[in-house]
PDB file of N, CA and C in Angstrom:
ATOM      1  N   UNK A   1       6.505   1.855 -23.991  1.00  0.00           N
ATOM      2  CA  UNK A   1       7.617   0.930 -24.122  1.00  0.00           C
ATOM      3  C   UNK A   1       8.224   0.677 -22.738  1.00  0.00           C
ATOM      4  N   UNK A   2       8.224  -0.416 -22.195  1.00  0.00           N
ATOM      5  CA  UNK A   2       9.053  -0.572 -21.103  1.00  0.00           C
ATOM      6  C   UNK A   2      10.481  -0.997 -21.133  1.00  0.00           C
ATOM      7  N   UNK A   3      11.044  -0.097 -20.153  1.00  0.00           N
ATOM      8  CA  UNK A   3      12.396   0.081 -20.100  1.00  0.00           C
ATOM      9  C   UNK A   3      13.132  -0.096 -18.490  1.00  0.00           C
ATOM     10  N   UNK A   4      14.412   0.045 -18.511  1.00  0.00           N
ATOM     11  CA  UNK A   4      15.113  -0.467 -17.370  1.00  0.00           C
ATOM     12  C   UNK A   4      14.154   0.844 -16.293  1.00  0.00           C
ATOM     13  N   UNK A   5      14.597   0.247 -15.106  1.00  0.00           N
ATOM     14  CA  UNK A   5      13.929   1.577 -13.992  1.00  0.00           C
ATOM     15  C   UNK A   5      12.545   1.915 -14.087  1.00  0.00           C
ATOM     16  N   UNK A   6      11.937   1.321 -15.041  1.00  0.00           N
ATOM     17  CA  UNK A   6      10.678   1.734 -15.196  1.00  0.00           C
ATOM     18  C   UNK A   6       9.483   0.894 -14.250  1.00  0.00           C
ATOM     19  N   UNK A   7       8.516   1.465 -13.511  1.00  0.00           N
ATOM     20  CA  UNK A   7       7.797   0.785 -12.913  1.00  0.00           C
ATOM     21  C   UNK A   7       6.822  -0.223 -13.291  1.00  0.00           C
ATOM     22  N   UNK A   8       6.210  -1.303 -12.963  1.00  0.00           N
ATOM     23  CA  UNK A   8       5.159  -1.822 -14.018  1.00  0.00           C
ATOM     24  C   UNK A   8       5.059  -2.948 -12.802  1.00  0.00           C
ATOM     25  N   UNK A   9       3.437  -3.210 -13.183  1.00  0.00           N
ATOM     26  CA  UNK A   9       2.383  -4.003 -12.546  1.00  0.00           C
ATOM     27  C   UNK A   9       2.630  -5.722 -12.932  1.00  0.00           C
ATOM     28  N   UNK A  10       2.350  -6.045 -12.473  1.00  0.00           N
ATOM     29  CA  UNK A  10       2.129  -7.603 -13.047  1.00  0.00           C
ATOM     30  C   UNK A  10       0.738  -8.154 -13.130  1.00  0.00           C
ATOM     31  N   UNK A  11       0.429  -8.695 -14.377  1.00  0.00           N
ATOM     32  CA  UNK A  11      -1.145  -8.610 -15.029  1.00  0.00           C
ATOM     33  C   UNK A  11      -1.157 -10.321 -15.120  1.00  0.00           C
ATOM     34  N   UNK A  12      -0.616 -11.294 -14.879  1.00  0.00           N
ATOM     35  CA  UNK A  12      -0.557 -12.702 -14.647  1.00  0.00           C
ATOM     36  C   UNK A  12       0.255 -13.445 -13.804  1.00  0.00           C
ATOM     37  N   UNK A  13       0.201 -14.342 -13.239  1.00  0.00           N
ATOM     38  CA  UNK A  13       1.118 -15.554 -12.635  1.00  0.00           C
ATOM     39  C   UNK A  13       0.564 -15.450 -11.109  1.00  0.00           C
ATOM     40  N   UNK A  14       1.941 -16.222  -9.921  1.00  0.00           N
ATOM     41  CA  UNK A  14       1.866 -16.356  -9.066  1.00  0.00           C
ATOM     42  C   UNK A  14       1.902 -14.956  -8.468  1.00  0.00           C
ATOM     43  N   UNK A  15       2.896 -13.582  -9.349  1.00  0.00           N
ATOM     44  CA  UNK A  15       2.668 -12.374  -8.394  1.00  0.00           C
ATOM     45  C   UNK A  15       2.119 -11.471  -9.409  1.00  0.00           C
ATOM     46  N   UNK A  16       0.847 -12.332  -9.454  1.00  0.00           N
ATOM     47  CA  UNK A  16      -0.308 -11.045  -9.977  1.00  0.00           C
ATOM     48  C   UNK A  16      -0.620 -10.244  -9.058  1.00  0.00           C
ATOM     49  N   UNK A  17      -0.840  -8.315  -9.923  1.00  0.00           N
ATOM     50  CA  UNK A  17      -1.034  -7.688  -8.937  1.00  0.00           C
ATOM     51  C   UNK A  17       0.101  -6.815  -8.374  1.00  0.00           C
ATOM     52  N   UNK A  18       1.086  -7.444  -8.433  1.00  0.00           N
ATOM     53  CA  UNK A  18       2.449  -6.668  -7.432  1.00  0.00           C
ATOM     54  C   UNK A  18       3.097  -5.955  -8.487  1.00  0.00           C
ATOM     55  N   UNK A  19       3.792  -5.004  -7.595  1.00  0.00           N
ATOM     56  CA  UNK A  19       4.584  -3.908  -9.030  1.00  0.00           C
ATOM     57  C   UNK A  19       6.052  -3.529  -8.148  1.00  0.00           C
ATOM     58  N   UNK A  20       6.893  -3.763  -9.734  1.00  0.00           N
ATOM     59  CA  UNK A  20       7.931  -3.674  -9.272  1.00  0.00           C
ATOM     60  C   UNK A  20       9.001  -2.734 -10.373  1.00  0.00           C
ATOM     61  N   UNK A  21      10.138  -2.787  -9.910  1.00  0.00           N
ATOM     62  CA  UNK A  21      11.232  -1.691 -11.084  1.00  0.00           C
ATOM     63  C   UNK A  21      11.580  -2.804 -12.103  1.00  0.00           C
ATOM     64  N   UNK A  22      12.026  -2.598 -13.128  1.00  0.00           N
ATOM     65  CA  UNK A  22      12.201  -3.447 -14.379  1.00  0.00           C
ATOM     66  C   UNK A  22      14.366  -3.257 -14.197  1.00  0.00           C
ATOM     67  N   UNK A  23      14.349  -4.272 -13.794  1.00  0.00           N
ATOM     68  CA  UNK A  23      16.492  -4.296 -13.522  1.00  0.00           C
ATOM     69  C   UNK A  23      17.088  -4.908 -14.794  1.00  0.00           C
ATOM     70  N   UNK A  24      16.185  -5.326 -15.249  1.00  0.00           N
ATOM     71  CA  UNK A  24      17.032  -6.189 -16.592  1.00  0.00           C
ATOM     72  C   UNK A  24      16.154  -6.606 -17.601  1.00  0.00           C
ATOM     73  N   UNK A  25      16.506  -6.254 -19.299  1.00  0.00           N
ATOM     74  CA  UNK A  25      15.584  -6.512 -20.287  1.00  0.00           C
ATOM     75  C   UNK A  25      16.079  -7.277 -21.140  1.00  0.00           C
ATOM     76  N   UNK A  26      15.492  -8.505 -22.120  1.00  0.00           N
ATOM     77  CA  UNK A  26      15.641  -9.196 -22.964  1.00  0.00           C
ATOM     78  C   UNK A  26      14.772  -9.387 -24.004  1.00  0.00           C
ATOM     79  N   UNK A  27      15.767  -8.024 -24.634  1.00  0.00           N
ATOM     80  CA  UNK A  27      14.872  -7.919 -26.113  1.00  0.00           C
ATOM     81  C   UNK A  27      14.721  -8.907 -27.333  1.00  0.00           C
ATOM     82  N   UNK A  28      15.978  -9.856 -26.988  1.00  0.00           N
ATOM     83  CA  UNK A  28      15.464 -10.940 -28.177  1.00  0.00           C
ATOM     84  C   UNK A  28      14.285 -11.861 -27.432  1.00  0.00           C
ATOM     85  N   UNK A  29      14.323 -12.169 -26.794  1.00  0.00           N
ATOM     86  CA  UNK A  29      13.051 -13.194 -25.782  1.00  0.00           C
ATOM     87  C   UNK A  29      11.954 -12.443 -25.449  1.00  0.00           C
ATOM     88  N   UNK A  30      11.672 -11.305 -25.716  1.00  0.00           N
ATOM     89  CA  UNK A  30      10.549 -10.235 -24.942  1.00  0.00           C
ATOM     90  C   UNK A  30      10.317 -10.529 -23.692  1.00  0.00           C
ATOM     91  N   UNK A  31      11.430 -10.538 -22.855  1.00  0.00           N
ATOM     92  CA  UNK A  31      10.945 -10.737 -21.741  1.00  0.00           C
ATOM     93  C   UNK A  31      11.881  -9.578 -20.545  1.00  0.00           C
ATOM     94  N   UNK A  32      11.373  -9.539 -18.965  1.00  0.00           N
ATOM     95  CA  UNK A  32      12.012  -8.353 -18.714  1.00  0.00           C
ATOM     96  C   UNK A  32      12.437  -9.370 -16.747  1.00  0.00           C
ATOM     97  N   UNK A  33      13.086  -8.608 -16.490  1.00  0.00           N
ATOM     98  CA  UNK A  33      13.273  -8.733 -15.282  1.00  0.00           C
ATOM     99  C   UNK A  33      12.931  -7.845 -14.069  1.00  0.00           C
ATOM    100  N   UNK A  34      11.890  -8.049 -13.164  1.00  0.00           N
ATOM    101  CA  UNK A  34      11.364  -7.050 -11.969  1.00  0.00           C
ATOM    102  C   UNK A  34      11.628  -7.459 -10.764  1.00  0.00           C
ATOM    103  N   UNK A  35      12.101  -6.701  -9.961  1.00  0.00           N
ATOM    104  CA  UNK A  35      12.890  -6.659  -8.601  1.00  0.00           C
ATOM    105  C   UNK A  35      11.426  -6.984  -7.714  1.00  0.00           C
ATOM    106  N   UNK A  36      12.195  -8.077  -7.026  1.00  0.00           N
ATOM    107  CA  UNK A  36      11.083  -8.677  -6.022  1.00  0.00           C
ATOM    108  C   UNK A  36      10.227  -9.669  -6.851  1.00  0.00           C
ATOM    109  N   UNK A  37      10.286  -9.661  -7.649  1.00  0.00           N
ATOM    110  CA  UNK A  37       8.986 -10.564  -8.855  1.00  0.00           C
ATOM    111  C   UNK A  37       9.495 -11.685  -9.120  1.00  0.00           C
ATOM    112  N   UNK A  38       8.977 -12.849  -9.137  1.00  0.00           N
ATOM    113  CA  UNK A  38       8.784 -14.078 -10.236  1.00  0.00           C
ATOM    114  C   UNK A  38      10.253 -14.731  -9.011  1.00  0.00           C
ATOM    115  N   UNK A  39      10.616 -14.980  -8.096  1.00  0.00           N
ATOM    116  CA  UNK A  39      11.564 -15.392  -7.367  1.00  0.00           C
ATOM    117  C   UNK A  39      11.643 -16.920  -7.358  1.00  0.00           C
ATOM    118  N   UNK A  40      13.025 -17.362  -8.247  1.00  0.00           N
ATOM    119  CA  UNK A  40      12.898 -19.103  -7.978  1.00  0.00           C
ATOM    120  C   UNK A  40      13.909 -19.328  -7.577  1.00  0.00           C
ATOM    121  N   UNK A  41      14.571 -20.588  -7.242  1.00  0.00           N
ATOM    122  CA  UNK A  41      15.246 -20.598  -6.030  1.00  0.00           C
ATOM    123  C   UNK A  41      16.188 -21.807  -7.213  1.00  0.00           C
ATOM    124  N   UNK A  42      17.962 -21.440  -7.521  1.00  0.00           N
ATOM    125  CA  UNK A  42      18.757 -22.334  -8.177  1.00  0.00           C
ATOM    126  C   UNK A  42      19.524 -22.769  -6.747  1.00  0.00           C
ATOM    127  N   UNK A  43      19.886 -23.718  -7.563  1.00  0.00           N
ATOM    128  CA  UNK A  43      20.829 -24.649  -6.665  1.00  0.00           C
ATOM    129  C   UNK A  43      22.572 -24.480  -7.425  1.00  0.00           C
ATOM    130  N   UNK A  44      23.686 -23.831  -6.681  1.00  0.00           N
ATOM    131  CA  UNK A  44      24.424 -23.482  -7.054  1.00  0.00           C
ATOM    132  C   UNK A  44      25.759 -24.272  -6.275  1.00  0.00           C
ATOM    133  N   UNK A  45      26.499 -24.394  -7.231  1.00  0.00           N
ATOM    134  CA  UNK A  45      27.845 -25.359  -7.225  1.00  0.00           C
ATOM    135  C   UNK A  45      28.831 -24.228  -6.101  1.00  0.00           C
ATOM    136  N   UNK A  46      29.365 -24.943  -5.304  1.00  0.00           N
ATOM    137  CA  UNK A  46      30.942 -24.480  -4.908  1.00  0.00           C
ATOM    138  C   UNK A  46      31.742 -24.532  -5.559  1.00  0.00           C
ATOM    139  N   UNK A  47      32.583 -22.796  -5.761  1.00  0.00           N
ATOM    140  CA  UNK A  47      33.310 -22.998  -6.525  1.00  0.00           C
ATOM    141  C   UNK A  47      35.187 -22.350  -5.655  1.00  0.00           C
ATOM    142  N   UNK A  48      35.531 -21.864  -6.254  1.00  0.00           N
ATOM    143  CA  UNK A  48      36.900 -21.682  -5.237  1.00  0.00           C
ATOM    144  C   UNK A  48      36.439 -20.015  -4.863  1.00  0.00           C
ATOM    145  N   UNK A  49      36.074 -19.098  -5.862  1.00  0.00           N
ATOM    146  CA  UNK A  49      35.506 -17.835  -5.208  1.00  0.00           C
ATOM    147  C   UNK A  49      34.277 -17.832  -4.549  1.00  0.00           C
ATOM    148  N   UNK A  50      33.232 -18.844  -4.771  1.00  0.00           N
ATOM    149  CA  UNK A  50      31.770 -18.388  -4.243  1.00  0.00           C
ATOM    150  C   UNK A  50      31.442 -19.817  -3.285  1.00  0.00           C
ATOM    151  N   UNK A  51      30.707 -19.232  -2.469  1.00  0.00           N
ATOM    152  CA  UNK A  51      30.063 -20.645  -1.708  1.00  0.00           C
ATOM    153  C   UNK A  51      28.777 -21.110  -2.483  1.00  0.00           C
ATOM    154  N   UNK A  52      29.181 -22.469  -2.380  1.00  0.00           N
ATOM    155  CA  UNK A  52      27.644 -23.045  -2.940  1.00  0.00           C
ATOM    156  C   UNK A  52      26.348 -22.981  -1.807  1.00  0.00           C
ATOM    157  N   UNK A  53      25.297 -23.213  -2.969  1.00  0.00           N
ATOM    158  CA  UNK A  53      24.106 -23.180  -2.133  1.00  0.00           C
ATOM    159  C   UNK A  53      22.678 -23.265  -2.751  1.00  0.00           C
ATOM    160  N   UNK A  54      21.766 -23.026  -2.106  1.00  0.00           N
ATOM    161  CA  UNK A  54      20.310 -22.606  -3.107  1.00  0.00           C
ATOM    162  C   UNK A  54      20.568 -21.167  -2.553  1.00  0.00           C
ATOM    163  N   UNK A  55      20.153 -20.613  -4.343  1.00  0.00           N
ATOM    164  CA  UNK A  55      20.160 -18.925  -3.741  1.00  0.00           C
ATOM    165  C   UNK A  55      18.655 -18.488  -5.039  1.00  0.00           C
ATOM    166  N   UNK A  56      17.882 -17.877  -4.052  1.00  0.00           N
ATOM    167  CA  UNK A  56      16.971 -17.183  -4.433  1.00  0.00           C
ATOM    168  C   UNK A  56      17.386 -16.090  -5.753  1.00  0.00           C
ATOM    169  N   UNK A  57      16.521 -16.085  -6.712  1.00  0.00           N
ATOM    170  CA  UNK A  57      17.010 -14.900  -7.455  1.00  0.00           C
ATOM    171  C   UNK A  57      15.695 -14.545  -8.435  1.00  0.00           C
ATOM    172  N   UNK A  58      15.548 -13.142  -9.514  1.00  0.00           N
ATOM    173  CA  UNK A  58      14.855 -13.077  -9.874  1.00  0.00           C
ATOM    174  C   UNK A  58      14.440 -14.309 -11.145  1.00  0.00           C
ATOM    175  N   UNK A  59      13.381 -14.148 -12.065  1.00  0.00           N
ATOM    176  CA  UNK A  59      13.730 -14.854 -12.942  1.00  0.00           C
ATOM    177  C   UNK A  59      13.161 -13.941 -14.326  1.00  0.00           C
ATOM    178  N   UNK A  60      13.012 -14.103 -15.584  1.00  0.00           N
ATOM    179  CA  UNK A  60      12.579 -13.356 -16.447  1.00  0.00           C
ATOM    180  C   UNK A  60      11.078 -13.472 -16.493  1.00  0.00           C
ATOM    181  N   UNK A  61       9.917 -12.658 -17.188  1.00  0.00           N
ATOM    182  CA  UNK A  61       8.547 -13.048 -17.047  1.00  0.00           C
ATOM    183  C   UNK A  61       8.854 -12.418 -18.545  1.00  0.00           C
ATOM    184  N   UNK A  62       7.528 -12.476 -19.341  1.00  0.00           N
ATOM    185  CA  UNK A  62       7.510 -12.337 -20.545  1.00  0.00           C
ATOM    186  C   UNK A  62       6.725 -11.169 -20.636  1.00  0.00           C
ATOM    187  N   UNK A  63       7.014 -10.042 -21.223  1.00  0.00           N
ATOM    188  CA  UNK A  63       6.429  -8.405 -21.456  1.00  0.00           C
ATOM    189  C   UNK A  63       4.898  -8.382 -21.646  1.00  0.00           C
ATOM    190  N   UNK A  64       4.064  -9.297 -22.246  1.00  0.00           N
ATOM    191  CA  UNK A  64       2.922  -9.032 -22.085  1.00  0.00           C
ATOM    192  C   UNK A  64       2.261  -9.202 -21.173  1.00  0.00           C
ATOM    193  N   UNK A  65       2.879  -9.643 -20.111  1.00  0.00           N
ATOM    194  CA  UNK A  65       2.111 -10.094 -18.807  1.00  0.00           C
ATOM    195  C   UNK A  65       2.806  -9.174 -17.776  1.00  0.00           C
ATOM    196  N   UNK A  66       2.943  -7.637 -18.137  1.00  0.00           N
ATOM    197  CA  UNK A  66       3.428  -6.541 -17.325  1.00  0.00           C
ATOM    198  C   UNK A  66       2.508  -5.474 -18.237  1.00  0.00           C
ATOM    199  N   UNK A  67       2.915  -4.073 -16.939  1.00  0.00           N
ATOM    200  CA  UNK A  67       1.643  -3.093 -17.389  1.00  0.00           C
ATOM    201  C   UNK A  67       2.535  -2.094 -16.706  1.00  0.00           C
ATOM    202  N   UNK A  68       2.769  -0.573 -17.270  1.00  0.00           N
ATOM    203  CA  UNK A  68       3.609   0.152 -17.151  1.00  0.00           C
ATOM    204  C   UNK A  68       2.786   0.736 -15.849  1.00  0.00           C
ATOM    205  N   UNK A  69       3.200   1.011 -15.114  1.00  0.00           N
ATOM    206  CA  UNK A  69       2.772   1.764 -13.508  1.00  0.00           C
ATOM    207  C   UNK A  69       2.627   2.711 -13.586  1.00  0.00           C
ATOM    208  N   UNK A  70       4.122   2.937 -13.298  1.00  0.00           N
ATOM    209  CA  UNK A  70       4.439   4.350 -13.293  1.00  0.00           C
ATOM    210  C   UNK A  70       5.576   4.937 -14.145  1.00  0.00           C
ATOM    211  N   UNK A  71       5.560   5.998 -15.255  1.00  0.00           N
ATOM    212  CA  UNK A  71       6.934   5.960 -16.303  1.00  0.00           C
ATOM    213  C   UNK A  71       7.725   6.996 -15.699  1.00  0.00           C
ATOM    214  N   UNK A  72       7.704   7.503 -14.456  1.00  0.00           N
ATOM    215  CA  UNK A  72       9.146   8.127 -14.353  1.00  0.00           C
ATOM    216  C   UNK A  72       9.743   7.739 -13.728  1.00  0.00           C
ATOM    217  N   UNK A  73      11.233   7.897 -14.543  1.00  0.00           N
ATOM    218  CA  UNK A  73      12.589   7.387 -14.731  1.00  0.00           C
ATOM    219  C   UNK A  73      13.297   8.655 -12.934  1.00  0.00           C
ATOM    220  N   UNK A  74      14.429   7.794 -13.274  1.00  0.00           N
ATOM    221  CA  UNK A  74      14.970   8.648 -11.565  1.00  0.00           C
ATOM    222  C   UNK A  74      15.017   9.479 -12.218  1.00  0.00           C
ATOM    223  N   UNK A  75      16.180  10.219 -13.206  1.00  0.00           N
ATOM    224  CA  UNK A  75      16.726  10.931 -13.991  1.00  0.00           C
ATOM    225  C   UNK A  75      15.401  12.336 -13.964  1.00  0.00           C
ATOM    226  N   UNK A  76      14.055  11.600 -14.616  1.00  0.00           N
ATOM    227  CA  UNK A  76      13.013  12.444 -14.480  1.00  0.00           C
ATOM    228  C   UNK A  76      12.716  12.877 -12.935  1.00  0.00           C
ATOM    229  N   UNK A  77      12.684  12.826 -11.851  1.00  0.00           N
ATOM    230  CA  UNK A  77      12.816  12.984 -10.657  1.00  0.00           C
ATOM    231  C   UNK A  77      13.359  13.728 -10.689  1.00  0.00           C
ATOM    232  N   UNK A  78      14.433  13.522 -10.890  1.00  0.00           N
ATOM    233  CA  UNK A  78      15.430  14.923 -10.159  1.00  0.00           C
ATOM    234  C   UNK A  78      15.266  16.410 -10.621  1.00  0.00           C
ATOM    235  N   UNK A  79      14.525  16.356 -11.707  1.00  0.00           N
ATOM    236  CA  UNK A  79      14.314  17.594 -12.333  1.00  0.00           C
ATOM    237  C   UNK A  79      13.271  18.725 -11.271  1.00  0.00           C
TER     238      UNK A  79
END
């Protein structure tokens, strides 16, 4: 089962091949979010707290097109 922190490969797309930590999951969409992975670029409004701009960010990929790496968690580390 892949989960937050968990390592995993990428088995399709533009970053087939690359492996990254899983930062964010979306269990109704089956899809997950991996640091460094799937990077598209929004175009973002000025607002009175933030500057506008294009800002790079991750985007979601869909769980079957990931492959668990490596399953230990930090938590497991430290032991």
């Amino acid at each position: 089962m892949i989960k937050k922190g968990i390592k995993v490969k990428i088995l399709t797309g533009k970053d087939k091949n690359k492996d990254g930590d899983v930062i964010e999951i979306d269990r109704k969409n089956n899809r997950a979010k991996v640091k460094g992975i799937n990077i598209v670029k929004k175009h973002v409004k000025t607002t009175k707290e933030k500057k506008g701009g294009i800002v790079s960010k991750e985007n979601f990929i869909h769980l079957s097109n990931l492959a668990i790496f490596e399953t230990k968690k930090k938590s497991e580390a430290k032991k």
